[in-house]
C-alpha atoms as a PDB file:
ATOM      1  CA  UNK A   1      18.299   7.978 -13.512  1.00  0.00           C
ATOM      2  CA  UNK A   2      17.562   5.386 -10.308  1.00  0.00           C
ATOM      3  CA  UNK A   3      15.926   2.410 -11.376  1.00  0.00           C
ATOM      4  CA  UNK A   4      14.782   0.321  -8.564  1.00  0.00           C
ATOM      5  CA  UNK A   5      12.433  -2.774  -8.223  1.00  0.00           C
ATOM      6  CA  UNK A   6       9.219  -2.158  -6.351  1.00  0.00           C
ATOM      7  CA  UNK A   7       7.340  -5.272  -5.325  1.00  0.00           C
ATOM      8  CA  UNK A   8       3.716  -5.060  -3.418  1.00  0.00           C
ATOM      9  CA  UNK A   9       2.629  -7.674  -1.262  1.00  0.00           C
ATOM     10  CA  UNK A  10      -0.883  -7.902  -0.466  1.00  0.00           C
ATOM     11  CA  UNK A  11      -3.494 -10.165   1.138  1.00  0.00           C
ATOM     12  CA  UNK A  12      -4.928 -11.370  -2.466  1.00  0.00           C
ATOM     13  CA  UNK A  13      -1.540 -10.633  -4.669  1.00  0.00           C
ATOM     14  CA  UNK A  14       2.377 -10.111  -5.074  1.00  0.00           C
ATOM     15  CA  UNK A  15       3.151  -7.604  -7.944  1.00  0.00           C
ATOM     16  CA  UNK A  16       6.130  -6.231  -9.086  1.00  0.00           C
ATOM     17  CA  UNK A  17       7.870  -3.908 -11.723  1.00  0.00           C
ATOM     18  CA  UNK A  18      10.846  -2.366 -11.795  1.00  0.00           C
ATOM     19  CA  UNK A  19      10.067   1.648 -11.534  1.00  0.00           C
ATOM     20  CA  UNK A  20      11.627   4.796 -13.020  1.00  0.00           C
ATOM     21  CA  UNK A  21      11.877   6.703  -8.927  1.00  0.00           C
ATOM     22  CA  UNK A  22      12.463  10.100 -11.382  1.00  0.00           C
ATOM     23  CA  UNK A  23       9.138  10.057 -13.446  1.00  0.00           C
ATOM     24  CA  UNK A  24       6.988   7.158 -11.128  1.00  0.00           C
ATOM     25  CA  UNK A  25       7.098   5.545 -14.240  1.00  0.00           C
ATOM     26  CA  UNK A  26       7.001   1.375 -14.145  1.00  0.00           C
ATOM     27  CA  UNK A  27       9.723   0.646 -16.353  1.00  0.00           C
ATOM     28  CA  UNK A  28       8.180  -3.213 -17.798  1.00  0.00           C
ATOM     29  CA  UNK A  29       4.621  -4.730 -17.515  1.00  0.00           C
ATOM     30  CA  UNK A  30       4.014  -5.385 -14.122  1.00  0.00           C
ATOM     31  CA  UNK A  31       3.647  -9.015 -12.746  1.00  0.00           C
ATOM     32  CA  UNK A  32       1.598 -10.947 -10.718  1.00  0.00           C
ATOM     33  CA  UNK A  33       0.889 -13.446  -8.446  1.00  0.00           C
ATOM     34  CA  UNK A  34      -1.856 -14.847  -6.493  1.00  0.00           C
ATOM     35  CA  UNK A  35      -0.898 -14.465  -3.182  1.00  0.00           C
ATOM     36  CA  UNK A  36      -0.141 -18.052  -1.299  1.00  0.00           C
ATOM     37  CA  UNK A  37      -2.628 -19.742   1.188  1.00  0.00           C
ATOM     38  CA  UNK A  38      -1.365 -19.996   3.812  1.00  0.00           C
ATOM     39  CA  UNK A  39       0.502 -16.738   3.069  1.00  0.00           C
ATOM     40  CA  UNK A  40       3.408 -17.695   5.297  1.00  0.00           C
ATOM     41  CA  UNK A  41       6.408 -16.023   5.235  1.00  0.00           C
ATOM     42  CA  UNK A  42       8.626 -18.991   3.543  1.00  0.00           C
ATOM     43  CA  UNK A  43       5.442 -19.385   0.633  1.00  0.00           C
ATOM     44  CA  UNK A  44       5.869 -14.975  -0.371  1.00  0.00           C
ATOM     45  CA  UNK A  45       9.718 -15.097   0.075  1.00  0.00           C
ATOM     46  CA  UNK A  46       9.372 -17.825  -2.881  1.00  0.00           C
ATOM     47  CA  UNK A  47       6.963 -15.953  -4.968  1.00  0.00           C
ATOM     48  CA  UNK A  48       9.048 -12.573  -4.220  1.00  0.00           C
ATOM     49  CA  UNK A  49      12.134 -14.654  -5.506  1.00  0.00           C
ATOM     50  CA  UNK A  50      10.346 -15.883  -8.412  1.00  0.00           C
ATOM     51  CA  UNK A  51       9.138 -12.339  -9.246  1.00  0.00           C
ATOM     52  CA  UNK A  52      12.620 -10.778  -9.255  1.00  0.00           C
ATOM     53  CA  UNK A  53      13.610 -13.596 -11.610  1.00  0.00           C
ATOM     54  CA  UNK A  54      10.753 -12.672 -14.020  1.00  0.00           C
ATOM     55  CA  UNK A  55      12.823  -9.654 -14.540  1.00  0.00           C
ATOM     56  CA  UNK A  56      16.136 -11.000 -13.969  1.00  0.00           C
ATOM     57  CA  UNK A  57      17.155  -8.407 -11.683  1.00  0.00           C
ATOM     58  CA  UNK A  58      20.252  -7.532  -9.905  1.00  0.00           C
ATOM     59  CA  UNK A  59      20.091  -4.021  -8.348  1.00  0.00           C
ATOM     60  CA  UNK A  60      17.988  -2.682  -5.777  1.00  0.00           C
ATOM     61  CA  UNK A  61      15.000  -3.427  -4.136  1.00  0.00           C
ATOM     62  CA  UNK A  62      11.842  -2.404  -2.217  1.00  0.00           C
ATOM     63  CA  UNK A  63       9.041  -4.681  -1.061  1.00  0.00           C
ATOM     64  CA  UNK A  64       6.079  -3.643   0.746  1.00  0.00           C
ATOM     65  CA  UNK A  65       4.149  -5.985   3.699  1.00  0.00           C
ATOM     66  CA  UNK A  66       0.588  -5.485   4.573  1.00  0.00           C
ATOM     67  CA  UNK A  67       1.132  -5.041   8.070  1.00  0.00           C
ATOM     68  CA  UNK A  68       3.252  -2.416  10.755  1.00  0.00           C
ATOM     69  CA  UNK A  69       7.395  -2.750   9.553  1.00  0.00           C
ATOM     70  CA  UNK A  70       9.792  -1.078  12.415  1.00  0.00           C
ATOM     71  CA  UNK A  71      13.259  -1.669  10.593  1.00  0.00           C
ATOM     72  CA  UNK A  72      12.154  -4.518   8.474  1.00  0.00           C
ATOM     73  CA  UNK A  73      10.717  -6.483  11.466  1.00  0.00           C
ATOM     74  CA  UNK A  74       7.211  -7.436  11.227  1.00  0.00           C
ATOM     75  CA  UNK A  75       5.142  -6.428  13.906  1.00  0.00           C
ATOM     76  CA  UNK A  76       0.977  -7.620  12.686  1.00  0.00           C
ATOM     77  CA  UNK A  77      -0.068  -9.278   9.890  1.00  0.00           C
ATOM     78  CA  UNK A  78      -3.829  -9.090   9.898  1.00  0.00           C
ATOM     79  CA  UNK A  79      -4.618 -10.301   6.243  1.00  0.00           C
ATOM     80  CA  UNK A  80      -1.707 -12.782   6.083  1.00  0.00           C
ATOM     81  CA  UNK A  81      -0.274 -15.617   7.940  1.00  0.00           C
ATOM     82  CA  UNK A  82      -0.009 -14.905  11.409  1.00  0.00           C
ATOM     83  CA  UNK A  83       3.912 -16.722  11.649  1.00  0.00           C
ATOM     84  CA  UNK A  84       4.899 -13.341   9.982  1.00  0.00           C
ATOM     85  CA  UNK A  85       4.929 -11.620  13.530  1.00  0.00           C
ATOM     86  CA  UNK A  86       8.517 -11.072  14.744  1.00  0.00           C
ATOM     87  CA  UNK A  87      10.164 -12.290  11.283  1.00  0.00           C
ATOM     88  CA  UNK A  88      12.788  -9.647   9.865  1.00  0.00           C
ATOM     89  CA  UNK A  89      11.485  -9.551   6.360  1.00  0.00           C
ATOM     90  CA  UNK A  90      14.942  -8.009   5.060  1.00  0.00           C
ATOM     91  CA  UNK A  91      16.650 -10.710   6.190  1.00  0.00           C
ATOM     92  CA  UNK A  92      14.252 -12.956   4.554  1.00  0.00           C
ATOM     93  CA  UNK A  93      13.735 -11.467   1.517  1.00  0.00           C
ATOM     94  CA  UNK A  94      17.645 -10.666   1.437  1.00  0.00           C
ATOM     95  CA  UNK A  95      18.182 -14.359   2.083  1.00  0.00           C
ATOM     96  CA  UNK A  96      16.016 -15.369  -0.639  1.00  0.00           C
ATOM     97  CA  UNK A  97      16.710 -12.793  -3.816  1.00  0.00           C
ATOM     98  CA  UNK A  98      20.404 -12.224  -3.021  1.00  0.00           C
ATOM     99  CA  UNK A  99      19.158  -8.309  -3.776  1.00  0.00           C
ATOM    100  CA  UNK A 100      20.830  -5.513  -2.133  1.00  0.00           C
ATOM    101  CA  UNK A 101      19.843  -2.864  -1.034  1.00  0.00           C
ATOM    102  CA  UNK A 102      16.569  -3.922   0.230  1.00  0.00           C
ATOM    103  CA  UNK A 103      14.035  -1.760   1.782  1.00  0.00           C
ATOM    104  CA  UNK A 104      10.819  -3.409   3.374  1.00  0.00           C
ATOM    105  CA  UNK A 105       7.748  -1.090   4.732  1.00  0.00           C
ATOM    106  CA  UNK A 106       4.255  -1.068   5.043  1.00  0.00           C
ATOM    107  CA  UNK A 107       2.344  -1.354   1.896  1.00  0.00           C
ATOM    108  CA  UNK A 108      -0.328   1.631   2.425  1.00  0.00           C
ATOM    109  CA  UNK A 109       2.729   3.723   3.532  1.00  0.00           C
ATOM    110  CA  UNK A 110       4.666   2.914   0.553  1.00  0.00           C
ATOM    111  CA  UNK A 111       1.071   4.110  -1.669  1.00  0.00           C
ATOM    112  CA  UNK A 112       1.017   7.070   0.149  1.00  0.00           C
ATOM    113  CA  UNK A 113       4.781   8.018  -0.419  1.00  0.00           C
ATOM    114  CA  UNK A 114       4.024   7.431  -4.036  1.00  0.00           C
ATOM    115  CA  UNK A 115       0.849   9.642  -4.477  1.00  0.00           C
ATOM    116  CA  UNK A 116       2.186  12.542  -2.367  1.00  0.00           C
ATOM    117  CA  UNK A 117       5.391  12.795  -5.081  1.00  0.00           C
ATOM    118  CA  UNK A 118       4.050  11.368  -8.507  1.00  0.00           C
ATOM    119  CA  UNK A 119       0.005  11.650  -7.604  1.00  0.00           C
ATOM    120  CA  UNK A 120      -3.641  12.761  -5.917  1.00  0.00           C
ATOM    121  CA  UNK A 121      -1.591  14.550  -3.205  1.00  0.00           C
ATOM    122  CA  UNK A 122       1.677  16.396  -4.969  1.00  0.00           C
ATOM    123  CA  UNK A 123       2.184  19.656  -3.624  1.00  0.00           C
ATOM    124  CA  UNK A 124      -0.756  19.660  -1.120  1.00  0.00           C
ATOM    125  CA  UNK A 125       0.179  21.053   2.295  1.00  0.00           C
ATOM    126  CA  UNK A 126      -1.017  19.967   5.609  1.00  0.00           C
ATOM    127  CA  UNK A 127      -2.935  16.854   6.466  1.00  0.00           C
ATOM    128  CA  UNK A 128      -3.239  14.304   3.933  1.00  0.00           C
ATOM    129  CA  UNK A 129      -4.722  10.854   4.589  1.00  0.00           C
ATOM    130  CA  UNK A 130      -4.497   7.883   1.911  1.00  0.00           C
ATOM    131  CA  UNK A 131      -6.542   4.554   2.203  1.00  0.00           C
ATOM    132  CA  UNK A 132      -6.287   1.606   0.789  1.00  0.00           C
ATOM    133  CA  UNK A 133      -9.674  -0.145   0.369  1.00  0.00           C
ATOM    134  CA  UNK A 134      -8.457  -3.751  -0.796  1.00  0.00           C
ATOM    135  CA  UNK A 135      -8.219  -6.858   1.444  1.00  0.00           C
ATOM    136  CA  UNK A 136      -8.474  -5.049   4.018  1.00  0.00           C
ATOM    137  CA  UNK A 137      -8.231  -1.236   4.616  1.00  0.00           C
ATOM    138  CA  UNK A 138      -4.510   0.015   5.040  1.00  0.00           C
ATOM    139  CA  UNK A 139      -3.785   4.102   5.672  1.00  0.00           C
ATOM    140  CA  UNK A 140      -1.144   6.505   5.201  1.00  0.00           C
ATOM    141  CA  UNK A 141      -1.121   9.860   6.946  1.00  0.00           C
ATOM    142  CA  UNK A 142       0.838  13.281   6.041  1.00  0.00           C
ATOM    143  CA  UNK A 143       1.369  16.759   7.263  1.00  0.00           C
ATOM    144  CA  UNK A 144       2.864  19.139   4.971  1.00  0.00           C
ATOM    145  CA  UNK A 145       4.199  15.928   3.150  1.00  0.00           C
ATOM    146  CA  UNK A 146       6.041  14.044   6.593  1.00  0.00           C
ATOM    147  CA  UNK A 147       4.451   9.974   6.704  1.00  0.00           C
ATOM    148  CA  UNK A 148       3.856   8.994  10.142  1.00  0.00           C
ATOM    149  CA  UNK A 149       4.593   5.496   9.603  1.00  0.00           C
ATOM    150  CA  UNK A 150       2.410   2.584  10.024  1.00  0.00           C
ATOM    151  CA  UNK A 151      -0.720   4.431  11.136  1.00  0.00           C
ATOM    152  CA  UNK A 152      -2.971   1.197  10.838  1.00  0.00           C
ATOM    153  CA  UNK A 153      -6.472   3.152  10.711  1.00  0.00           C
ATOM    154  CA  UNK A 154      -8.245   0.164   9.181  1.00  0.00           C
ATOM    155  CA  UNK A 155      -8.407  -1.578  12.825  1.00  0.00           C
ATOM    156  CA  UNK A 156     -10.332   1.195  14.224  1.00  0.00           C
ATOM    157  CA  UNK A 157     -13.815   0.117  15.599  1.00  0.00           C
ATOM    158  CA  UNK A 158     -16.936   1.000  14.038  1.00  0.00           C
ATOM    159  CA  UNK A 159     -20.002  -0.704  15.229  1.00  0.00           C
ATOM    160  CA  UNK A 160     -18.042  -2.647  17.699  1.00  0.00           C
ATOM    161  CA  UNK A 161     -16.180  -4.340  14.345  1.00  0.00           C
ATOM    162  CA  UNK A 162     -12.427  -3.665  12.775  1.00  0.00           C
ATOM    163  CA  UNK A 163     -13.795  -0.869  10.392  1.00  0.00           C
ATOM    164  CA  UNK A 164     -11.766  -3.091   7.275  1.00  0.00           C
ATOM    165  CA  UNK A 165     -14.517  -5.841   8.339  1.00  0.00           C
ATOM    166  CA  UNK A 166     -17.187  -3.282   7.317  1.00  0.00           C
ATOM    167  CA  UNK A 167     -15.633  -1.204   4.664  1.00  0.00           C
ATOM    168  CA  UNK A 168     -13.375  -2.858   2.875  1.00  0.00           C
ATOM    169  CA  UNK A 169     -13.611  -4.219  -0.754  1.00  0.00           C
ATOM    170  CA  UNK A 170     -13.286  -7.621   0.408  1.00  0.00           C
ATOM    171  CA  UNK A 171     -16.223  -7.035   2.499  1.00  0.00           C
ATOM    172  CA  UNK A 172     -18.293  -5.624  -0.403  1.00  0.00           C
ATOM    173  CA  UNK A 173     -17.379  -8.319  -2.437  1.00  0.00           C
ATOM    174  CA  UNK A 174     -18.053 -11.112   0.679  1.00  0.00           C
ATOM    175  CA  UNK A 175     -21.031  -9.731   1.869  1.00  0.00           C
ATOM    176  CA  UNK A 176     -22.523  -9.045  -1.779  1.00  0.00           C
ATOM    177  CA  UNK A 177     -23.129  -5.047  -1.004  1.00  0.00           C
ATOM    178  CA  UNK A 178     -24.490  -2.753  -3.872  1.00  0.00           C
ATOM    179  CA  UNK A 179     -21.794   0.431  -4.492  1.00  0.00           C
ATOM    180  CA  UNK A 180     -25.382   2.379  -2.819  1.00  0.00           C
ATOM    181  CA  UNK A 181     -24.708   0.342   0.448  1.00  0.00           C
ATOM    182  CA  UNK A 182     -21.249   0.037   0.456  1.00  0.00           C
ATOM    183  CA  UNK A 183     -20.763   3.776   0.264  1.00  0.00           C
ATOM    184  CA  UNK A 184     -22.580   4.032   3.046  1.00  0.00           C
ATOM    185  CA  UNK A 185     -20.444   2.234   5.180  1.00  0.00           C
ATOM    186  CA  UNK A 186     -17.023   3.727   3.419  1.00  0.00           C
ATOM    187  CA  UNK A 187     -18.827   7.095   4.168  1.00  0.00           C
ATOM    188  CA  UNK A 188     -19.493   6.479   7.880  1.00  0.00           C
ATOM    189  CA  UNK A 189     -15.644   5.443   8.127  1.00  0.00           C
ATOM    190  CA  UNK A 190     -14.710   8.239   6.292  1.00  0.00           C
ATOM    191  CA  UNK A 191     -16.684  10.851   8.965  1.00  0.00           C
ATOM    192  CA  UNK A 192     -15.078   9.116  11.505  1.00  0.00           C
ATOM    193  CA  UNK A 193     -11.457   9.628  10.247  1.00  0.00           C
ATOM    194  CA  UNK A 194     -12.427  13.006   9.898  1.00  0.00           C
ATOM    195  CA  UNK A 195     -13.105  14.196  13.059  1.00  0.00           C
ATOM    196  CA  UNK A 196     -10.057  12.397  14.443  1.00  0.00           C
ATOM    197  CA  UNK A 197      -7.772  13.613  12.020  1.00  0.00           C
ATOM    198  CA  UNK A 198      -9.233  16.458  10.262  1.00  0.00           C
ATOM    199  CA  UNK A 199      -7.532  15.926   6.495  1.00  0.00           C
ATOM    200  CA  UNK A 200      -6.863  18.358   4.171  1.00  0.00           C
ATOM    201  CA  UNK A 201      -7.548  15.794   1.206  1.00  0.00           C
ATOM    202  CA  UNK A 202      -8.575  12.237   1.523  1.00  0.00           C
ATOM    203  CA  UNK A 203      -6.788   9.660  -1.239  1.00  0.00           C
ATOM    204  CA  UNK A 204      -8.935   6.560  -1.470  1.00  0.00           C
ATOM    205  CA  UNK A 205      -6.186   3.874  -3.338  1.00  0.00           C
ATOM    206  CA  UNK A 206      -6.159  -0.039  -3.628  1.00  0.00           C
ATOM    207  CA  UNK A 207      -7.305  -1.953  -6.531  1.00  0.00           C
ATOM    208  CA  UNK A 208     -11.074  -0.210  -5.965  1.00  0.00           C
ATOM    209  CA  UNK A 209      -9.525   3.099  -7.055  1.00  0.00           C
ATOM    210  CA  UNK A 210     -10.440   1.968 -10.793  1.00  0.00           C
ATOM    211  CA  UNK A 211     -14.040   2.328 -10.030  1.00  0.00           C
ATOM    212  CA  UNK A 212     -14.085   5.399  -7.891  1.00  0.00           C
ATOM    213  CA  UNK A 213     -16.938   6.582 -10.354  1.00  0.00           C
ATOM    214  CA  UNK A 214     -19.300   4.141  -8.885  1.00  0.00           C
ATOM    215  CA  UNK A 215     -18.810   4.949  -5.326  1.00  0.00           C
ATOM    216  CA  UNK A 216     -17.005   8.467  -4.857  1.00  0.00           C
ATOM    217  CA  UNK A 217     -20.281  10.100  -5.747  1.00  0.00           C
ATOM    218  CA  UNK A 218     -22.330   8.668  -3.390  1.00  0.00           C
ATOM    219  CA  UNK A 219     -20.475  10.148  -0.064  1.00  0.00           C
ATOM    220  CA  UNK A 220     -21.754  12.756   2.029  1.00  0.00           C
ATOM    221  CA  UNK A 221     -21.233  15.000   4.544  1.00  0.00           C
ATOM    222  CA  UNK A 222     -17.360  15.382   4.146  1.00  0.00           C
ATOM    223  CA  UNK A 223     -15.547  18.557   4.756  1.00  0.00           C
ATOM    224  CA  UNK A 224     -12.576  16.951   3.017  1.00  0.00           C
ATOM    225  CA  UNK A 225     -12.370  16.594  -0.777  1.00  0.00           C
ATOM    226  CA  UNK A 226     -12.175  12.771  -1.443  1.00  0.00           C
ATOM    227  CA  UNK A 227     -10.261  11.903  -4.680  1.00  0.00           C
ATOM    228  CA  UNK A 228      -8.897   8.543  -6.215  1.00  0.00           C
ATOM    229  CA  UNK A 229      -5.367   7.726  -6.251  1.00  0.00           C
ATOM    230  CA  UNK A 230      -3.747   8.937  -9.690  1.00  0.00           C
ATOM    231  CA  UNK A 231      -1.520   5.898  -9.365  1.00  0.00           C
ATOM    232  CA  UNK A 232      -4.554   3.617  -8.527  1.00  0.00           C
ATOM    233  CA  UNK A 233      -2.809  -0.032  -8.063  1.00  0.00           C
ATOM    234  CA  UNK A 234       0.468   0.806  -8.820  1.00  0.00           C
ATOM    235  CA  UNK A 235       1.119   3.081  -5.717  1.00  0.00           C
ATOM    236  CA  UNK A 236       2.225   0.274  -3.964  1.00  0.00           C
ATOM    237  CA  UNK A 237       5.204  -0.446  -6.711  1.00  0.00           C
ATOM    238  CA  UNK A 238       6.222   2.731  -6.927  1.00  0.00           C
ATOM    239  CA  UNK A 239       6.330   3.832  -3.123  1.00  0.00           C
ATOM    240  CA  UNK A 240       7.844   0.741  -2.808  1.00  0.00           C
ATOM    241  CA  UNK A 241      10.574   1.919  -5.382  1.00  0.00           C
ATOM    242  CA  UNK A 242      11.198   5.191  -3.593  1.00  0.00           C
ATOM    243  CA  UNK A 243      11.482   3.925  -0.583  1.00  0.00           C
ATOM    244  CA  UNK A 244      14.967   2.340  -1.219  1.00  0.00           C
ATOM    245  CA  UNK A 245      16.023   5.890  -2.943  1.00  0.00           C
ATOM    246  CA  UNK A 246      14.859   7.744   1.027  1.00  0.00           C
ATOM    247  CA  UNK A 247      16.446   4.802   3.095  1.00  0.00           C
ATOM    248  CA  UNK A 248      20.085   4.952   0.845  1.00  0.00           C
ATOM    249  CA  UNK A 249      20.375   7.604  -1.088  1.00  0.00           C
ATOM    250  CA  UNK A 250      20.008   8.865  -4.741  1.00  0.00           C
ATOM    251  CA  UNK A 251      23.195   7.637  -5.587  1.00  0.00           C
ATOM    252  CA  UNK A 252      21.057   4.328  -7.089  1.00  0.00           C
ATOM    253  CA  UNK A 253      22.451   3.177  -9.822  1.00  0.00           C
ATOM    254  CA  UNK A 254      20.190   1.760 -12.843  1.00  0.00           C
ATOM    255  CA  UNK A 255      19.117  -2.054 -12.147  1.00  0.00           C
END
């Protein structure tokens, strides 16, 4: 049995459990933090730290980063402090915890990782496209179960506007939109995704997940079935917790 900590940073929290990567089961009561304003890279690297204290842990580690990761260098960071650009988070975070191994990736990756073993898309085949509808709007895409890695789809334009400014949660929340409007504008993203990228199944995940009721009924016009992620908020954790198991192995020994 691997047992790995998964911590998920994002623009409005840090949360972390240590995860079962066999079942996708968290192993304690996950934790969490507000996320730090400014959310500079010295200000998470304390709150990551303080979070792997909470659970006194020693083994191994994976942390997610709401932005593109190319070997644990950060290349944007949209929703957080802009100093992140060019830092190599697994040095940091190394630094700071004194965990190894540590495995840093994008955060909507690491959610789509998760669903596609443990979740919404387990055993489908071809194209499979997870969003995050949070902060900001973070993606994950799939064929026949392969991530192509930091895919960013929440900065395409829409109306001449990054579509995250449009259909994110935070903008529902900021621009005080009824679930009626708001679906309209996570429906005219959602067309648009689909005739670039033609998806089997799309996974909508992120912290709006636990209300899919209210808003997953009111899209239209999709070819693609459109289903909540099974793992809602806890994707993050978990793909965060697998990731380490890809990147070095199964030979993980329990934390």
């Amino acid at each position: 049995m691997a047992h790995v900590l998964g911590v998920d940073i994002g623009g409005s929290g840090v949360k972390a459990a240590p995860v079962d990567t066999v079942t996708g089961e968290l192993l304690a009561e996950r934790q969490k933090f507000a996320t730090p304003q400014p959310a500079t890279p010295e200000a998470i690297a304390k709150i990551v730290a303080t979070l792997v204290r909470t659970f006194d842990w020693t083994g191994p580690a994976g942390v997610t980063f709401p932005g593109v990761v190319v070997d644990g260098v950060i290349w944007t960071a949209a929703n957080v402090d802009p100093s992140w650009i060019g830092v190599d988070a697994a040095k940091l975070f190394g630094a700071e915890t004194g965990l190894t191994p540590l495995t840093i990736l994008n955060d909507a990756d690491a959610a789509g990782v998760a669903e596609m073993r443990f979740g919404a898309g387990k055993d489908v085949t071809g194209t499979v496209l997870l969003l995050t509808l949070g902060t900001g709007i973070g993606s994950a895409l799939f064929t026949d179960g392969v991530l192509v890695r930091n895919t960013e789809f929440g900065h395409i334009q829409i109306r001449g506007k990054d579509a995250e400014k449009r259909a994110s949660d935070h903008a529902r929340e900021e621009h005080g939109l009824s679930w009626d409007d708001w679906a309209g504008r996570v429906d005219e993203y959602l067309e648009h995704m689909e005739a670039l990228l033609s998806p089997k199944i799309i996974i909508i995940g992120g912290g709006v997940s636990r209300k899919s009721d209210k808003f997953l009924p009111l899209l239209t016009g999709l070819r693609a079935k459109v289903v909540p992620a099974a793992l809602q908020n806890d994707a993050g954790i978990v793909g965060a917790a697998i990731a380490v198991e890809r990147a070095h192995g199964r030979a993980i020994v329990p934390g």
